[in-house]
Protein backbone atom coordinates (compact mmCIF):
# COMPACT_ATOMS: atom_id res chain seq x y z
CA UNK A 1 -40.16 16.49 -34.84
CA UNK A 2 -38.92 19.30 -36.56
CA UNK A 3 -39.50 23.24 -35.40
CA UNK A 4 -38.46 26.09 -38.39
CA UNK A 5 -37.91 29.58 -36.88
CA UNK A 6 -38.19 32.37 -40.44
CA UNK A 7 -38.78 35.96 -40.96
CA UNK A 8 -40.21 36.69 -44.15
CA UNK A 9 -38.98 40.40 -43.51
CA UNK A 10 -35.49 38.91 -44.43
CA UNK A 11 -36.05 37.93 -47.79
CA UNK A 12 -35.29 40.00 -50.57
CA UNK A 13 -38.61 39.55 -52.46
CA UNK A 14 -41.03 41.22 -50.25
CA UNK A 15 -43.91 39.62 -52.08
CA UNK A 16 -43.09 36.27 -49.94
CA UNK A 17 -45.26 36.56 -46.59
CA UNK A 18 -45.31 33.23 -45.38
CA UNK A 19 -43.71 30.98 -43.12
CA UNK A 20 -43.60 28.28 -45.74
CA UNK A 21 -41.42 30.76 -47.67
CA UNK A 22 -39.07 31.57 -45.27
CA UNK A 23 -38.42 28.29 -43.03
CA UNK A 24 -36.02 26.64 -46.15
CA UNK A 25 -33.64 25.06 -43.27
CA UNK A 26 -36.32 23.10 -41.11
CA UNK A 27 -38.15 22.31 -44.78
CA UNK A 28 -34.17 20.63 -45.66
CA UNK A 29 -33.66 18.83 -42.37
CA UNK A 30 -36.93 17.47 -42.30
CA UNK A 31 -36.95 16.60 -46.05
CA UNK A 32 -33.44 14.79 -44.93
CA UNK A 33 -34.48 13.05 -42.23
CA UNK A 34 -37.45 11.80 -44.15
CA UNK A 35 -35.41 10.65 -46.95
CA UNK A 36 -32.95 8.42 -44.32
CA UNK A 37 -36.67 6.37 -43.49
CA UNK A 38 -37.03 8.40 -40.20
CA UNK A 39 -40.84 9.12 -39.34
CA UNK A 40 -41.97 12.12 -38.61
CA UNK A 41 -44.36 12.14 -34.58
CA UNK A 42 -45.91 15.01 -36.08
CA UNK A 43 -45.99 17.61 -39.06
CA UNK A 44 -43.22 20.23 -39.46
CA UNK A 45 -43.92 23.22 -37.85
CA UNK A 46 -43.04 26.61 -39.19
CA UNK A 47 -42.99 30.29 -37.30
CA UNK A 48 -42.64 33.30 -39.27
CA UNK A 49 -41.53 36.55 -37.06
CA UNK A 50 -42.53 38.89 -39.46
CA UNK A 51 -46.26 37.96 -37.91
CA UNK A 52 -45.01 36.69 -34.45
CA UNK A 53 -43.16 33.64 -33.66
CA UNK A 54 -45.91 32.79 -30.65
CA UNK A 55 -48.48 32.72 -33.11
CA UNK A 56 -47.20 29.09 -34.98
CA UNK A 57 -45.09 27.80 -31.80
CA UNK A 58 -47.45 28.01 -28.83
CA UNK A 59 -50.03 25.92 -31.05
CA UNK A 60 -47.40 23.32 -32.42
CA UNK A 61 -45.48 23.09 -28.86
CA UNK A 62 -49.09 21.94 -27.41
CA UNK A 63 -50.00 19.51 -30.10
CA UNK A 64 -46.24 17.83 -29.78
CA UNK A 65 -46.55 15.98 -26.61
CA UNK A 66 -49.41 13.44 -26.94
CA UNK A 67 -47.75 12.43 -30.61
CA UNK A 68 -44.49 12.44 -28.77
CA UNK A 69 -45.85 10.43 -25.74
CA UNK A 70 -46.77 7.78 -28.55
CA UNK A 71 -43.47 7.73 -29.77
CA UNK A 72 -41.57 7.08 -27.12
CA UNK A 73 -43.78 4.43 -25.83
CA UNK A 74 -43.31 2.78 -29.46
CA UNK A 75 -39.46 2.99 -28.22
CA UNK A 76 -39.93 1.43 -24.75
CA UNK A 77 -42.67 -1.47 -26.60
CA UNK A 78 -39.93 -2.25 -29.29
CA UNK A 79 -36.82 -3.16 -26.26
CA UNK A 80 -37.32 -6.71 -25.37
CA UNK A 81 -40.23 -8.06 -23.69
CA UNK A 82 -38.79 -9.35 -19.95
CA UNK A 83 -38.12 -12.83 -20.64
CA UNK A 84 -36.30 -16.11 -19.39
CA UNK A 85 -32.97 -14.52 -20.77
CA UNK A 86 -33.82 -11.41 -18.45
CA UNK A 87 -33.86 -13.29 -15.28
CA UNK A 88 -30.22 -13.52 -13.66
CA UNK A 89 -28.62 -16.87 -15.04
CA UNK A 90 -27.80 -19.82 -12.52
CA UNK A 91 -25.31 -22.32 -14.00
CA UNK A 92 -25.45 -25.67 -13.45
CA UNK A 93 -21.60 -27.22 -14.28
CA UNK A 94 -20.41 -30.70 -13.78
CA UNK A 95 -17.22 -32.79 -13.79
CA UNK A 96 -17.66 -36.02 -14.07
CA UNK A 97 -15.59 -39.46 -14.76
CA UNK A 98 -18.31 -41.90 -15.56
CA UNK A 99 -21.42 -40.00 -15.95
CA UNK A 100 -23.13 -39.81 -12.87
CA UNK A 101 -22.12 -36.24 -12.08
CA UNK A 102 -23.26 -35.29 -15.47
CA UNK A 103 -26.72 -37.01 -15.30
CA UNK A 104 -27.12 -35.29 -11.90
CA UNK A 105 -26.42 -31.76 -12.45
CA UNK A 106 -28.69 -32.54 -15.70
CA UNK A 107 -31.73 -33.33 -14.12
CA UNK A 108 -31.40 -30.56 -11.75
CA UNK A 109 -31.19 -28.36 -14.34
CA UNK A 110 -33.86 -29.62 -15.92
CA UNK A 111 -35.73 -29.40 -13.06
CA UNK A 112 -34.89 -25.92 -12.23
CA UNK A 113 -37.71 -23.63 -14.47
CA UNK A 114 -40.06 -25.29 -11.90
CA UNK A 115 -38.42 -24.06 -9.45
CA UNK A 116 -38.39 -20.78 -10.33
CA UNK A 117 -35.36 -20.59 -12.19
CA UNK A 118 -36.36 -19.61 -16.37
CA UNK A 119 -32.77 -19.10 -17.17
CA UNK A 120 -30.28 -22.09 -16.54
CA UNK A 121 -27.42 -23.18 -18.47
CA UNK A 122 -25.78 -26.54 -18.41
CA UNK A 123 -22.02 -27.39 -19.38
CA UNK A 124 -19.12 -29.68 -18.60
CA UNK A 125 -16.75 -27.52 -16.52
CA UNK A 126 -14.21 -27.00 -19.00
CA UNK A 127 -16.97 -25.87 -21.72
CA UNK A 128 -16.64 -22.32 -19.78
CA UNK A 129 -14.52 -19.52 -18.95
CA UNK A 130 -13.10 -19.43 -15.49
CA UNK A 131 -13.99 -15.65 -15.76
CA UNK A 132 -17.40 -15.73 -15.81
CA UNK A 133 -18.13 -17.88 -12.80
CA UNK A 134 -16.39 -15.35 -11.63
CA UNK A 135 -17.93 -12.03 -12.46
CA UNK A 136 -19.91 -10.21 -9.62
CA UNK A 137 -23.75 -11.83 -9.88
CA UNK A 138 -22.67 -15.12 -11.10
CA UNK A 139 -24.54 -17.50 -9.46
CA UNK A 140 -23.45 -21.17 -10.21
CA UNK A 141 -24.31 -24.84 -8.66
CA UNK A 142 -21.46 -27.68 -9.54
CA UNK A 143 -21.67 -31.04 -9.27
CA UNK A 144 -18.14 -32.62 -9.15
CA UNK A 145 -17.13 -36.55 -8.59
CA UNK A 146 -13.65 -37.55 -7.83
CA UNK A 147 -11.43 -40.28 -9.07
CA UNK A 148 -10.02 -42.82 -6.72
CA UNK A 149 -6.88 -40.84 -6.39
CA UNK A 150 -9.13 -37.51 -5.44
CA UNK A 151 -8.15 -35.73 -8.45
CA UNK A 152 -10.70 -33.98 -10.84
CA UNK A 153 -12.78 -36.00 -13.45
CA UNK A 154 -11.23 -35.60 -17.50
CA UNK A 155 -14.10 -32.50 -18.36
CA UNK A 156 -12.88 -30.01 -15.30
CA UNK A 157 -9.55 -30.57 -14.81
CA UNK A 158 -8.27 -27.26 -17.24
CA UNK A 159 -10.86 -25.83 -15.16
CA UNK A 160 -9.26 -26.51 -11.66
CA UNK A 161 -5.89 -25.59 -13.12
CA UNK A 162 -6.95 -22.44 -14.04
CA UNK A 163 -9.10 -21.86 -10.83
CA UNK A 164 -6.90 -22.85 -8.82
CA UNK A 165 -4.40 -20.49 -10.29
CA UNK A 166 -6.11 -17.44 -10.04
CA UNK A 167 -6.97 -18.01 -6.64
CA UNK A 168 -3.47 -17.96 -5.68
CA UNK A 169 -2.98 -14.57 -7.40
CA UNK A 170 -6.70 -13.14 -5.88
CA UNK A 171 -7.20 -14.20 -3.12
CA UNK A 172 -10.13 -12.71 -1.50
CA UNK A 173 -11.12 -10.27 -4.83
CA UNK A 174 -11.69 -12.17 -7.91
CA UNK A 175 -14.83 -14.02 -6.08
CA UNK A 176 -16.48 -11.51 -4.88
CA UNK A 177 -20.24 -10.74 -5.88
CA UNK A 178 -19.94 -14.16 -6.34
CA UNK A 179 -22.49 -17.16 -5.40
CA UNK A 180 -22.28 -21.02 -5.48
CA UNK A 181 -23.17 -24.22 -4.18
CA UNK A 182 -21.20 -27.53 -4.52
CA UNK A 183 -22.15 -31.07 -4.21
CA UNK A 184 -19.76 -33.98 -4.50
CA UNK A 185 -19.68 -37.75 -5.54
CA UNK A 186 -17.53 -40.03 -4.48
CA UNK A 187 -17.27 -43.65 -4.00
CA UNK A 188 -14.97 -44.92 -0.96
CA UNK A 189 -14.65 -48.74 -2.29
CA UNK A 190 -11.91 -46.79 -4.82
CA UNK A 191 -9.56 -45.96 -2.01
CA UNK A 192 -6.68 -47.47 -1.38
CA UNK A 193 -7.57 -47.41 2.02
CA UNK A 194 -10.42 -49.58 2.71
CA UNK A 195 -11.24 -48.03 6.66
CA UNK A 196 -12.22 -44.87 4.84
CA UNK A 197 -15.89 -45.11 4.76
CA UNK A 198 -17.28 -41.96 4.87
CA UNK A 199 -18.56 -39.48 2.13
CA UNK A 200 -15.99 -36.87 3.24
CA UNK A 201 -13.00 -39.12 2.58
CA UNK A 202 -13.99 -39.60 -1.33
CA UNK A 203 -14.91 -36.14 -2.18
CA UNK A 204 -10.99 -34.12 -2.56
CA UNK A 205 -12.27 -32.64 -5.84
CA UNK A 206 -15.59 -30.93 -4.29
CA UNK A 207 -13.78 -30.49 -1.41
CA UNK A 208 -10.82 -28.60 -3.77
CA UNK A 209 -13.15 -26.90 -5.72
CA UNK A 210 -15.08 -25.55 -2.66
CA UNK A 211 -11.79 -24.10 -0.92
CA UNK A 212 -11.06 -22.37 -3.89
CA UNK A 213 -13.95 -20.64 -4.57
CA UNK A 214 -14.31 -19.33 -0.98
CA UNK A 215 -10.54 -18.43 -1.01
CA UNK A 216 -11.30 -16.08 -3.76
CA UNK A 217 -14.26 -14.23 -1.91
CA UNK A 218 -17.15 -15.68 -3.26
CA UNK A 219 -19.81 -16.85 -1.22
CA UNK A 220 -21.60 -19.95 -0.62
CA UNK A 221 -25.40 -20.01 -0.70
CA UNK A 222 -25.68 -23.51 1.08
CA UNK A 223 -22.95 -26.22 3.11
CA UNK A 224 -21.05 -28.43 0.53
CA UNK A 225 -22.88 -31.87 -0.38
CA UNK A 226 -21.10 -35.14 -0.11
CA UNK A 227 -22.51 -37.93 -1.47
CA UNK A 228 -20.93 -41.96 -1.04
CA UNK A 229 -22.02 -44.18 -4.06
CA UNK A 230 -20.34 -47.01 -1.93
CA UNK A 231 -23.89 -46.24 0.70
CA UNK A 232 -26.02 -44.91 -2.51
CA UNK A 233 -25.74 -42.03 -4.49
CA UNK A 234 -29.36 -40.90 -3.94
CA UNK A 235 -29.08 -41.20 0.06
CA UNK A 236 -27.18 -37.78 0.32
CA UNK A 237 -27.93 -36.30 -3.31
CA UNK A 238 -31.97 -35.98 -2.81
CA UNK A 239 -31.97 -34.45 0.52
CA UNK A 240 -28.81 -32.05 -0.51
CA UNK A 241 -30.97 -31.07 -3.81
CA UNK A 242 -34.27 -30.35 -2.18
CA UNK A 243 -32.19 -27.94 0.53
CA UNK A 244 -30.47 -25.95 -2.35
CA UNK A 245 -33.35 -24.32 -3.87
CA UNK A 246 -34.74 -21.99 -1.18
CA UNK A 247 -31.21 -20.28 -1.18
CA UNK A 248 -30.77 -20.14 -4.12
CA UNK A 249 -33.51 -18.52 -4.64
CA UNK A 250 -32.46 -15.83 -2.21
CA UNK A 251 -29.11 -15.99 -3.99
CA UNK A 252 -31.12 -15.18 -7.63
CA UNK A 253 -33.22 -12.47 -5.77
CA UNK A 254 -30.04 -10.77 -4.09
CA UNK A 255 -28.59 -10.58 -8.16
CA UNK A 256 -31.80 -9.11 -9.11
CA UNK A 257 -32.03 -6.58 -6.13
CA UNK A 258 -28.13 -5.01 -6.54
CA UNK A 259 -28.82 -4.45 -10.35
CA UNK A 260 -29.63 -0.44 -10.82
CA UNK A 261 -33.72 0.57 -9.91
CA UNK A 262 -35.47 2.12 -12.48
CA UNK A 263 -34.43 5.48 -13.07
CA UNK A 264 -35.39 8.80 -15.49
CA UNK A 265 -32.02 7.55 -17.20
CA UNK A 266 -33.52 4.05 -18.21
CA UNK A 267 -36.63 5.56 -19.42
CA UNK A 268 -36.43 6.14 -23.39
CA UNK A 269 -34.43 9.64 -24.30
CA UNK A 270 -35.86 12.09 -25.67
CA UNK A 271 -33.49 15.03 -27.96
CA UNK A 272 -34.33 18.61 -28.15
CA UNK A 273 -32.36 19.83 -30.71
CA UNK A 274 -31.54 23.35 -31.89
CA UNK A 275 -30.15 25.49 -34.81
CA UNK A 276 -30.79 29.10 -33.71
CA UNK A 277 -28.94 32.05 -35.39
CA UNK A 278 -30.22 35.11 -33.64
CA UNK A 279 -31.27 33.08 -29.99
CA UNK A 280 -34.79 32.59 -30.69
CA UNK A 281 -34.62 28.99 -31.77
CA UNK A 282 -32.22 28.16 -28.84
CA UNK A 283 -34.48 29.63 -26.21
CA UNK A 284 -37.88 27.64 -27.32
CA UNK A 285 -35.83 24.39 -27.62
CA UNK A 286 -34.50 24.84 -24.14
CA UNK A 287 -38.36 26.09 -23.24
CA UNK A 288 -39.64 22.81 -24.58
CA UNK A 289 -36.65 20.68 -23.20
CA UNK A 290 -37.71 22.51 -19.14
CA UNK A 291 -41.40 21.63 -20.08
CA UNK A 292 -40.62 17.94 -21.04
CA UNK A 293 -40.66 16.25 -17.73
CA UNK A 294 -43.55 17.49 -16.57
CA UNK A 295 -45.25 16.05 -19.87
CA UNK A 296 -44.16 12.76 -18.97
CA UNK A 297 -40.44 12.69 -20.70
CA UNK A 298 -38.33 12.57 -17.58
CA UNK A 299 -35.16 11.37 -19.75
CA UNK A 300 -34.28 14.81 -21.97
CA UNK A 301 -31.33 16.41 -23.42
CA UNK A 302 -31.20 19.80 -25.20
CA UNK A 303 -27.75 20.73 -27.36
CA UNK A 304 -27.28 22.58 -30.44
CA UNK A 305 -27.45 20.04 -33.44
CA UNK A 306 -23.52 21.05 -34.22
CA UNK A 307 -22.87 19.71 -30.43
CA UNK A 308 -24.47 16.14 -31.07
CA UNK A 309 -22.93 13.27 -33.75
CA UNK A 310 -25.44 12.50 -36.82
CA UNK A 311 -25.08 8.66 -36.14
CA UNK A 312 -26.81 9.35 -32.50
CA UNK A 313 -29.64 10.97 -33.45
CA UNK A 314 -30.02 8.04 -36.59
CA UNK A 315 -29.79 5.26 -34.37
CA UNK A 316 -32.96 2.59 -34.29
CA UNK A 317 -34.92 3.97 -31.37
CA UNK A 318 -33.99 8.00 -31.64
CA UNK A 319 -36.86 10.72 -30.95
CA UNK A 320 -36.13 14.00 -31.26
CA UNK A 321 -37.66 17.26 -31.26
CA UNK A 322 -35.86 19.69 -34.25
CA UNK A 323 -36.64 23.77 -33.72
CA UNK A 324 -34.57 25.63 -36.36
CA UNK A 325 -34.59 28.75 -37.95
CA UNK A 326 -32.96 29.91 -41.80
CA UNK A 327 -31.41 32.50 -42.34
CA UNK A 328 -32.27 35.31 -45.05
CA UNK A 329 -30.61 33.20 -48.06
CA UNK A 330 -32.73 29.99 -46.47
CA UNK A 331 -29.30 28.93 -44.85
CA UNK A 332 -28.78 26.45 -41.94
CA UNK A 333 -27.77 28.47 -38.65
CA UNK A 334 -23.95 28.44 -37.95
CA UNK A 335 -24.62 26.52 -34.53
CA UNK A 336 -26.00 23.78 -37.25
CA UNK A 337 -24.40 24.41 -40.18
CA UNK A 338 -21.61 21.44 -39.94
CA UNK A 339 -24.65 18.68 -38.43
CA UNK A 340 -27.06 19.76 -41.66
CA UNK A 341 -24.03 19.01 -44.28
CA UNK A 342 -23.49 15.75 -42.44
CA UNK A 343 -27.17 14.65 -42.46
CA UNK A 344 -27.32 15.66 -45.86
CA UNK A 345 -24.10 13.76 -46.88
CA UNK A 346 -25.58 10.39 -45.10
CA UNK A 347 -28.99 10.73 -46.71
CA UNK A 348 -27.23 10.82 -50.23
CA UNK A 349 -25.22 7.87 -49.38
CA UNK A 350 -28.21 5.66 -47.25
CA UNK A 351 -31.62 7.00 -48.40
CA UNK A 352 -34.68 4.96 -46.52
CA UNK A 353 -32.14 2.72 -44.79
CA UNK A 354 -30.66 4.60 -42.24
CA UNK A 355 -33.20 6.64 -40.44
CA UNK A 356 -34.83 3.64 -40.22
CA UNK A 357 -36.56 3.15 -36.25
CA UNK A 358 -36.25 6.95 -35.87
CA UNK A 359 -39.24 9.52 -34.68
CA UNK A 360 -39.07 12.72 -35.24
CA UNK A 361 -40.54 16.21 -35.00
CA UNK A 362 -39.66 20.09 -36.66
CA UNK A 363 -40.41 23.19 -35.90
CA UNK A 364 -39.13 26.03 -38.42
CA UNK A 365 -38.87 29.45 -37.76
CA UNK A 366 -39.00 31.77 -39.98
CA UNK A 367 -39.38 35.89 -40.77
């Protein structure tokens, strides 16, 4: 939206009475702005002070906001509808020798959006970064056999190394804001030692992997699983997998809960913009800019246009509110001179391309 402040008493042909005539600055930005593919919320408005400023603002000021209102609810519709991808991320990552680890974490995976989980990822271990199972809000589930010596299977072993590794250097930091779960498989009829029987003596890699992550800082949403194929995979898998999902729900929900509320800074922005020579243009701006929240536009900034970069107030999504005013010779203010020879210089170089997704509004004053 564009404001033009004039004064018909400041042109040298005193035949010229009206605001049209006097208001050459707004009619320039807005014919700018409207060349770059922005859209106007509302027609320009122009003032002339010869007659009274009041007499063109007061009217235009109260038939911005609904048009404005519109806008910036276009602005909040266009962002991305909440989806699967908007729901913290669980990752489901397996290590496995001969397949069974794989087919595991798989299914649960798969059956995961069931359970309330719309945005799961599945990968071998050492298909990811080390560093993002470790940012703050991960949340991550691995499934992890061992071999018959207890060392890692072939597709997680880079990813130990490097675990392992950084948990000797951050101990107690690098894991925190984290959350996992861990269940091994092992099979005790591959030890050397035949009197080992139990699950716990054929898990060292979930056992490994566990110890690490909790020597780092993160935190586990549920106790280790260890299953025994030598007894029957499924014996301590199902059970384990029916526990995990109630916390890691909570786990999901804890994510969701420490990312920033809603606030008047996430709602869409709104500019008030200014190019005021003698004050007038500055102090309606600002007037508009006080008014704003109460109108419903809690998110507002008001700067002189020179004080604001041309690419911000271009970008897809930009609304904002223009009051200027020319001088005699039609001339931009000085507090906009440099931001008018910019626009200008873009819309010669990217006419109806780069305005493109931007509202706006002007208001010209004149005398």
């Amino acid at each position: 939206a564009v404001l033009g402040l004039g004064d018909t008493n400041l042109l040298l042909d005193r035949q010229s009475t009206t605001a049209k005539d006097c208001n050459q600055a707004a009619q320039t930005l807005d014919s700018a702005l409207n060349f770059l593919g922005a859209e106007r919320v509302c027609q320009r408005g122009e003032a002339n002070d010869a007659v009274g400023l009041e007499e063109a603002v007061e009217p235009w000021t109260e038939q911005l906001w609904a048009p404005l209102s519109e806008a910036v609810d276009a602005v909040g519709a266009s962002a991305a509808p909440p989806s699967s991808s908007a729901a913290p991320e669980v990752k489901f990552l397996f290590g496995s020798q001969t397949g069974n680890a794989a087919e595991i974490c798989k299914e649960m995976a798969a059956e995961a959006p069931a359970k309330g989980f719309p945005n799961v990822h599945c990968n071998a271990m050492n298909e990811v970064d080390v560093k993002d199972v470790l940012k703050p809000g991960a949340v991550v589930v691995y499934v992890v056999s061992s071999t018959g010596d207890g060392d890692a299977p072939d597709n997680c072993d880079s990813f130990f190394t490097k675990l392992k590794r950084v948990a000797k250097k951050e101990a107690g930091v690098c894991g925190a804001g984290v959350q996992y779960a861990v269940l091994g498989l092992g099979d005790t009829n591959l030890l050397l030692d035949r009197q080992s029987t139990t699950a716990k003596d054929c898990n060292q890699a979930a056992q490994t992997l566990d110890s690490a992550l909790n020597f780092l800082g993160a935190e586990r949403v549920c106790q280790r699983g260890e299953a025994n194929d030598a007894v029957g995979l499924e014996e301590a898998v199902e059970p384990w997998t029916e526990q995990l999902w109630a916390p890691l729900s909570e786990a999901v929900d804890a994510v969701g809960a420490s990312a920033a509320p809603p606030s008047s800074s996430a709602a869409p922005e709104v500019k008030f913009l200014f190019g005021s020579q003698t004050g007038n243009a500055a102090e309606i701006c600002k007037e508009m800019a006080a008014e704003a929240p109460a109108k419903g536009f809690p998110n507002v900034h008001c700067n002189a246009m020179n004080e604001v970069d041309v690419k911000d107030v271009l970008k897809p999504g930009a609304v904002v509110v223009y009051v200027v005013s020319s001088t005699g010779d039609g001339d931009a203010p000085d507090n906009c001179d440099s931001f008018f020879t910019k626009l200008k210089r873009v819309a010669k170089k990217e006419a109806g391309v780069c305005g493109a997704g931007v509202q706006y509004a002007v208001l010209g004053l004149g005398d």
